[in-house]
Protein backbone atom coordinates (compact mmCIF):
# COMPACT_ATOMS: atom_id res chain seq x y z
CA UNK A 1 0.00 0.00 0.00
CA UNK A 2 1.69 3.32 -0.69
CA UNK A 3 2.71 5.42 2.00
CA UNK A 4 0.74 8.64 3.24
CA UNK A 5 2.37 11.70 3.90
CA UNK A 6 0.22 13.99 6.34
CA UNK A 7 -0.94 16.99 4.28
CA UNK A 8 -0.74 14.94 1.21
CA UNK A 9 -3.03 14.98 -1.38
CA UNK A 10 -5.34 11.87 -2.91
CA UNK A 11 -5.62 12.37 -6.47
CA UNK A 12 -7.92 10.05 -9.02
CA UNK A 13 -7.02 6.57 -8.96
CA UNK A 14 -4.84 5.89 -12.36
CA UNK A 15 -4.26 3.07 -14.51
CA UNK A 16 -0.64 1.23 -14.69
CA UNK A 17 1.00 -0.59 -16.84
CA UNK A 18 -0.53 -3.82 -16.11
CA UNK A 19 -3.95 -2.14 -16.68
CA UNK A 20 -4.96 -2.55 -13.34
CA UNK A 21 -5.86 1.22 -11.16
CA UNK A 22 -2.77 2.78 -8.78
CA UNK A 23 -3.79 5.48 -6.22
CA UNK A 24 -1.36 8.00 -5.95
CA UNK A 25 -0.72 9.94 -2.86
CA UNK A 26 1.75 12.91 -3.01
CA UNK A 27 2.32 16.47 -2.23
CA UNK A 28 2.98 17.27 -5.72
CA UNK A 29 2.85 15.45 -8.94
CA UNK A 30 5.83 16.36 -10.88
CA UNK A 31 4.84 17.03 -14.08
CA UNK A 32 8.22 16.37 -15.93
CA UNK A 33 8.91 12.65 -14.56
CA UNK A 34 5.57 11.81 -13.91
CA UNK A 35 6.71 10.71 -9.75
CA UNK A 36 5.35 11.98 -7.09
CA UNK A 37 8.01 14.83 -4.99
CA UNK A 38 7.87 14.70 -1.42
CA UNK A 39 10.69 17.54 -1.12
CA UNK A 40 13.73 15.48 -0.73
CA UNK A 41 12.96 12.35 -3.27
CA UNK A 42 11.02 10.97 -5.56
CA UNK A 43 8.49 8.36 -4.82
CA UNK A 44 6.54 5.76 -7.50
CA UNK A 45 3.36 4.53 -6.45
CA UNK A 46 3.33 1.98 -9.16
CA UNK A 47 5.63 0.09 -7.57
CA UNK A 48 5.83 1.63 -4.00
CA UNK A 49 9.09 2.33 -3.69
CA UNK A 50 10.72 5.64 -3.25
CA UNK A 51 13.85 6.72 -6.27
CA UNK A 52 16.28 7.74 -4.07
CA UNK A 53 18.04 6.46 -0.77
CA UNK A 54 16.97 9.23 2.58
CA UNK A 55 19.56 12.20 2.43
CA UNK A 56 19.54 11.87 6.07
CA UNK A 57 20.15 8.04 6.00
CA UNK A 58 24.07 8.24 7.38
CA UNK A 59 22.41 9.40 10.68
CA UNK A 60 20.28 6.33 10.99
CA UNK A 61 22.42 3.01 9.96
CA UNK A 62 20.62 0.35 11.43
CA UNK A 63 17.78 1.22 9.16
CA UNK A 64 17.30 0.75 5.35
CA UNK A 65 18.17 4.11 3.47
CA UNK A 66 14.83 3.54 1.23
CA UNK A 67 12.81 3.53 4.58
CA UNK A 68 9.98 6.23 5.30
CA UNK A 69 9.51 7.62 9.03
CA UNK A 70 11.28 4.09 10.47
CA UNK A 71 8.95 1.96 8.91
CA UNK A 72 5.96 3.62 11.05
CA UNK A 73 4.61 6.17 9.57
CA UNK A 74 1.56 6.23 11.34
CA UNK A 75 3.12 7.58 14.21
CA UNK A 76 6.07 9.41 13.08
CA UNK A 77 6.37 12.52 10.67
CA UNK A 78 9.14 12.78 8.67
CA UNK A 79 10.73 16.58 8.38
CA UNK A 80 11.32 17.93 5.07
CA UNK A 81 15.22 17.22 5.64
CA UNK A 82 17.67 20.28 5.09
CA UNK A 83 20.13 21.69 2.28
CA UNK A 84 20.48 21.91 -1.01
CA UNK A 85 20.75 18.13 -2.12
CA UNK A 86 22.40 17.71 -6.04
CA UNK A 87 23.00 14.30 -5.62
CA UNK A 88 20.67 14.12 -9.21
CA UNK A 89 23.36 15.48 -10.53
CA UNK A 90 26.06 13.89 -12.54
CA UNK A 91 30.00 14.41 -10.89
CA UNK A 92 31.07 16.55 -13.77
CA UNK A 93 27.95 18.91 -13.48
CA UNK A 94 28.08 18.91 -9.53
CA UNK A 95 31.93 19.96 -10.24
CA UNK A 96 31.40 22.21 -12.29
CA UNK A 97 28.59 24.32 -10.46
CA UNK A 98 30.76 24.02 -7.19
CA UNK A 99 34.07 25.50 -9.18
CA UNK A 100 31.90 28.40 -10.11
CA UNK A 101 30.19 28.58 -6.94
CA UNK A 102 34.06 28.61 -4.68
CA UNK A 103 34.79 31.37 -6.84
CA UNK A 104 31.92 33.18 -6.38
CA UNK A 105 31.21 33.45 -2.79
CA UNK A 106 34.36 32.67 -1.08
CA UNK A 107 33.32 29.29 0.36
CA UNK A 108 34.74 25.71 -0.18
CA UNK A 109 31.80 23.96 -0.73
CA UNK A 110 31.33 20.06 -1.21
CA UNK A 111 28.99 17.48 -1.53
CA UNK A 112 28.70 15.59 1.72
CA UNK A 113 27.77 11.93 2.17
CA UNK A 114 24.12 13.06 1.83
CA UNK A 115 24.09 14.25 -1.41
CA UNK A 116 23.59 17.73 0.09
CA UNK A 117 26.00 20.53 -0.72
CA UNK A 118 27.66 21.61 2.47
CA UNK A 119 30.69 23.98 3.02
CA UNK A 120 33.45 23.59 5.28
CA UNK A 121 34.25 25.15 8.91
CA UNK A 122 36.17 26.18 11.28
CA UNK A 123 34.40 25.70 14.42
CA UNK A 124 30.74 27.49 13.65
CA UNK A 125 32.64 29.27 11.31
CA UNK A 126 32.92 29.26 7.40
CA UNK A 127 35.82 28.81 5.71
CA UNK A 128 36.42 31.49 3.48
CA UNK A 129 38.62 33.45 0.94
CA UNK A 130 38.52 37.33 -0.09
CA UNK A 131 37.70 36.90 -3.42
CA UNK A 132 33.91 36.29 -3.40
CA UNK A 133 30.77 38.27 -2.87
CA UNK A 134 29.31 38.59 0.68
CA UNK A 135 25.64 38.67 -0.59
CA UNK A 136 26.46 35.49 -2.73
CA UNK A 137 28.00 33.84 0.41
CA UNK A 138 25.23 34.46 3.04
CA UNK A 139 21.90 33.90 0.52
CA UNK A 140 23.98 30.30 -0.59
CA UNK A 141 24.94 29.45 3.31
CA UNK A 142 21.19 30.73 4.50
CA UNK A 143 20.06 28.11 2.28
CA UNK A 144 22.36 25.44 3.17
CA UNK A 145 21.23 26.08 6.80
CA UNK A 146 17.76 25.95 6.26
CA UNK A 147 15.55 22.82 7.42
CA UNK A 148 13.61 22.43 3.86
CA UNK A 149 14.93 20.46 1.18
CA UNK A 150 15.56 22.01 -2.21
CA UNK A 151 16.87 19.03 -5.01
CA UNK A 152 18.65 20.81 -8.01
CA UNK A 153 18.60 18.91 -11.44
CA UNK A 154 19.76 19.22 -15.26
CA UNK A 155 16.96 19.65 -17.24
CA UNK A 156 16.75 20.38 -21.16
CA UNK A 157 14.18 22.88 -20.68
CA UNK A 158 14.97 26.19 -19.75
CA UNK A 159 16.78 26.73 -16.09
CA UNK A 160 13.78 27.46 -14.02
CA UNK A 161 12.47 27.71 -9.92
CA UNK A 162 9.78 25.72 -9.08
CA UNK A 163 6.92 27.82 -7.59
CA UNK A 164 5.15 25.06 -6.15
CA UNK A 165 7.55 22.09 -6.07
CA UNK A 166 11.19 22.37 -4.12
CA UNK A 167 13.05 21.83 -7.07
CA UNK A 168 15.69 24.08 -9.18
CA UNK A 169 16.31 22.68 -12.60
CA UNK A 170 19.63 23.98 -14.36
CA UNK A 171 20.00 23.61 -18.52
CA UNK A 172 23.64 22.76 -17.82
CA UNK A 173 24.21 22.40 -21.88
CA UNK A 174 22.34 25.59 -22.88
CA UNK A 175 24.88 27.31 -19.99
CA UNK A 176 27.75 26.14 -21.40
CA UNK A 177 26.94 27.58 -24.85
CA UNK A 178 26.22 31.23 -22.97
CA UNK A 179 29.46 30.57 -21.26
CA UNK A 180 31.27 29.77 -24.52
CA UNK A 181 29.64 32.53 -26.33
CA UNK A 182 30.37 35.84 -23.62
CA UNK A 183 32.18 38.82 -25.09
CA UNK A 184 33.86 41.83 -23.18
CA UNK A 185 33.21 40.28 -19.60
CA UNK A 186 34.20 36.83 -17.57
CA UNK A 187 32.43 34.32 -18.99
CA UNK A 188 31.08 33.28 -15.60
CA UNK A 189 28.98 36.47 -15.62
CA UNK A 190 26.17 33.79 -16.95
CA UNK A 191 27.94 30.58 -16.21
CA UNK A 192 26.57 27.78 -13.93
CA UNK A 193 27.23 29.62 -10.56
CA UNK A 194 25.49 32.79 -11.23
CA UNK A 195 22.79 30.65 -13.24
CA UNK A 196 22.00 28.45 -10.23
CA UNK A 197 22.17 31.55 -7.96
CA UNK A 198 19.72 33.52 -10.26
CA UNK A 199 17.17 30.46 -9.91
CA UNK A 200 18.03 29.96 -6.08
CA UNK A 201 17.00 34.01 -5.55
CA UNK A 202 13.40 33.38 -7.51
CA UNK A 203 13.03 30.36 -4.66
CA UNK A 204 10.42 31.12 -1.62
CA UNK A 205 11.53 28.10 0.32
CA UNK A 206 15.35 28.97 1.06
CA UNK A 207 15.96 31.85 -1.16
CA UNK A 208 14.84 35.69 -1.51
CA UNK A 209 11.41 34.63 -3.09
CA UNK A 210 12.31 37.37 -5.92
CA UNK A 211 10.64 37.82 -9.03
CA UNK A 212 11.63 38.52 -12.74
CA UNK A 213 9.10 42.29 -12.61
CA UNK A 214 10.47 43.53 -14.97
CA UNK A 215 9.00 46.58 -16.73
CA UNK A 216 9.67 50.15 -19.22
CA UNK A 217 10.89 51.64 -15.69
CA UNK A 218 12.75 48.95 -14.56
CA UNK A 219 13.78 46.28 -17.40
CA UNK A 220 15.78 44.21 -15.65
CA UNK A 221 13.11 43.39 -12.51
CA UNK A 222 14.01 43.01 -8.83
CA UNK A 223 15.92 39.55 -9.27
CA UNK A 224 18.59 40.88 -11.78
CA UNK A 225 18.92 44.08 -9.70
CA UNK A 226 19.96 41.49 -7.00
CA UNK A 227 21.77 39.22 -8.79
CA UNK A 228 23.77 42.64 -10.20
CA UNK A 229 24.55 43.57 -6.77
CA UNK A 230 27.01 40.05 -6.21
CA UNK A 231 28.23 41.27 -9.96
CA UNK A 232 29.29 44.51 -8.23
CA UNK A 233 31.31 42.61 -5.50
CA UNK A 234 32.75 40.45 -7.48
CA UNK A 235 33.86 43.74 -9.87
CA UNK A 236 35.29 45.16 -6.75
CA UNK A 237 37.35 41.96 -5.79
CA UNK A 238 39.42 42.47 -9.76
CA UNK A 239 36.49 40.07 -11.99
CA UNK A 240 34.99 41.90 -15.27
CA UNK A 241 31.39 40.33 -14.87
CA UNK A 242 30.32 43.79 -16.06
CA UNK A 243 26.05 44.28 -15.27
CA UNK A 244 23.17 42.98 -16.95
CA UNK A 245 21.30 45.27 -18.64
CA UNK A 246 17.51 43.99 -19.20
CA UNK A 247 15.90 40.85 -18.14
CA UNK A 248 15.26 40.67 -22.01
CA UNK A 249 17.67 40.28 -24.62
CA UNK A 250 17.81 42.47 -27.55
CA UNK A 251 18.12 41.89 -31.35
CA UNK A 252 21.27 43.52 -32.37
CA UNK A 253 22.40 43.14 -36.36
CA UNK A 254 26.88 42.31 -36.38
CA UNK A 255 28.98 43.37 -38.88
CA UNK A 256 28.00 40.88 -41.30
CA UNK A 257 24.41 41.97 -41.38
CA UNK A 258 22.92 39.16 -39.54
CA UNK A 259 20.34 39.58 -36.62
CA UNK A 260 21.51 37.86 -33.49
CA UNK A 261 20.26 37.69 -30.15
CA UNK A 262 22.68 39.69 -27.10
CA UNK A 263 22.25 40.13 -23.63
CA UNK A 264 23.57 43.24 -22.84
CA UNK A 265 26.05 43.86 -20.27
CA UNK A 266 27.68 46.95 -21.16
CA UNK A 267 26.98 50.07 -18.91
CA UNK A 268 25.27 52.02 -21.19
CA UNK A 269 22.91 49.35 -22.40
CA UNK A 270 24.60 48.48 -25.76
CA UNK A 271 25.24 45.17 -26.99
CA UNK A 272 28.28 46.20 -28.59
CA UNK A 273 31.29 44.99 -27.05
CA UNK A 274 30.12 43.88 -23.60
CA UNK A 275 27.27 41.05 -23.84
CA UNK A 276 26.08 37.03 -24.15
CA UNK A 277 25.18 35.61 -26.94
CA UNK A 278 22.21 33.49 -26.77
CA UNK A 279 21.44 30.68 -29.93
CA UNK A 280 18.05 29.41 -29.72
């Protein structure tokens, strides 16, 4: 029988595979892998079995890591865990979002036995260099810190922020082309730190909750205005990651008379020598 959740929703019995009806109980229905999200892993009430081993099983090793709430859940409530957990993503992705991220905020940051992205200490203290931005640092350790569970995985959609489910999905292949195709700045400016971060600002569950408003007054919107403000540290510690511009790119004709679409990042809003070119 699959497992309830309290505050979990029944939705219309469905049928499987072998034509006979599944319930399915879940907080959300991911739309994307069709399994139902319980904030730190995926469950499939076809089979009744959850995707993923606990991120909190290392604490409990007499029990099995695919266990819910001890085998009683009845009785026992399972929190929604803590951190940000990437173990969804592959080593070479998780390295290379952690090499930007280091960079970027100062911290030496890791994936711990968990899956969870962690960073290291010194006592109750972070372990830190000069080089990053404060505001990038304390939004990415606020999350770390926080009891809910946000999962981050590659998608080949567009990097988005779930508003609904705790998930951040990263286009890691559409970032590398913006990374390979930045002119006049560092081509981290949209790489797959400040990507990640950009996403991890729009989320209400362990980040600022910020939204892409963008408008004639304002045309880059409160998130960009924030995510410009760790471009502006990071300017001040001797990086080039110039500002963005607009939320929007523009249309901009080169030298050879074809259109092509910029992100501007040059201070006075030109897409001339300072901006990221984006291929559809």
């Amino acid at each position: 029988m699959n497992q309830l959740k309290p505050n979990s929703t029944f939705q219309q019995p469905q049928a499987s595979s072998l034509g006979v009806l599944s319930y399915v109980y879940s907080l959300e229905k991911d739309a994307e892998t069709g399994y139902s999200y319980f904030g730190a892993r995926y469950y499939d009430s076809d089979l009744s079995v959850w995707l993923s081993v606990d991120p909190m099983a290392d604490k409990y090793p007499s029990m099995s890591p695919f266990m819910y709430c001890a085998g009683n859940p009845v009785m026992l409530v399972d929190p929604d865990g803590d951190s940000l957990n990437v173990s969804n993503l592959t080593k070479s992705y998780q390295d290379l979002l952690i090499s930007d991220l280091n960079s970027q905020t100062g911290l030496s940051l890791f994936v711990n036995s968990s899956g969870n992205l962690d960073y290291k200490k010194e006592g109750n203290q972070a372990v830190t260099t000069e080089d990053g931005s404060e505001k990038a640092r304390n939004m990415l350790i606020s999350a770390m810190d926080k009891e809910t569970t946000v999962t981050v995985h590659s998608t080949s959609e567009v990097s988005s922020n779930s508003s609904t489910l705790n998930i951040i999905k990263i286009n890691f292949i559409q970032t590398q082309d913006l990374v390979d195709n930045t002119v006049g700045v560092d081509k981290e400016t949209m790489g797959f730190g400040m990507t990640f971060m950009h996403e991890l600002s729009h989320n209400k569950f362990v980040g600022n909750g910020l939204s892409d408003n963008f408008s004639d007054i304002n045309p880059r919107g409160d998130n960009v205005d924030f995510m410009n403000s760790i471009r502006s540290d990071l300017n001040l510690k001797g990086k080039n990651y110039g500002q963005r511009m607009s939320y929007n790119p523009f249309h901009f004709i080169n030298e050879a008379g074809e259109i092509e679409i910029r992100m501007p990042f040059g201070n006075d809003g030109s897409a001339i020598d300072k901006y990221v070119k984006i291929n559809k």
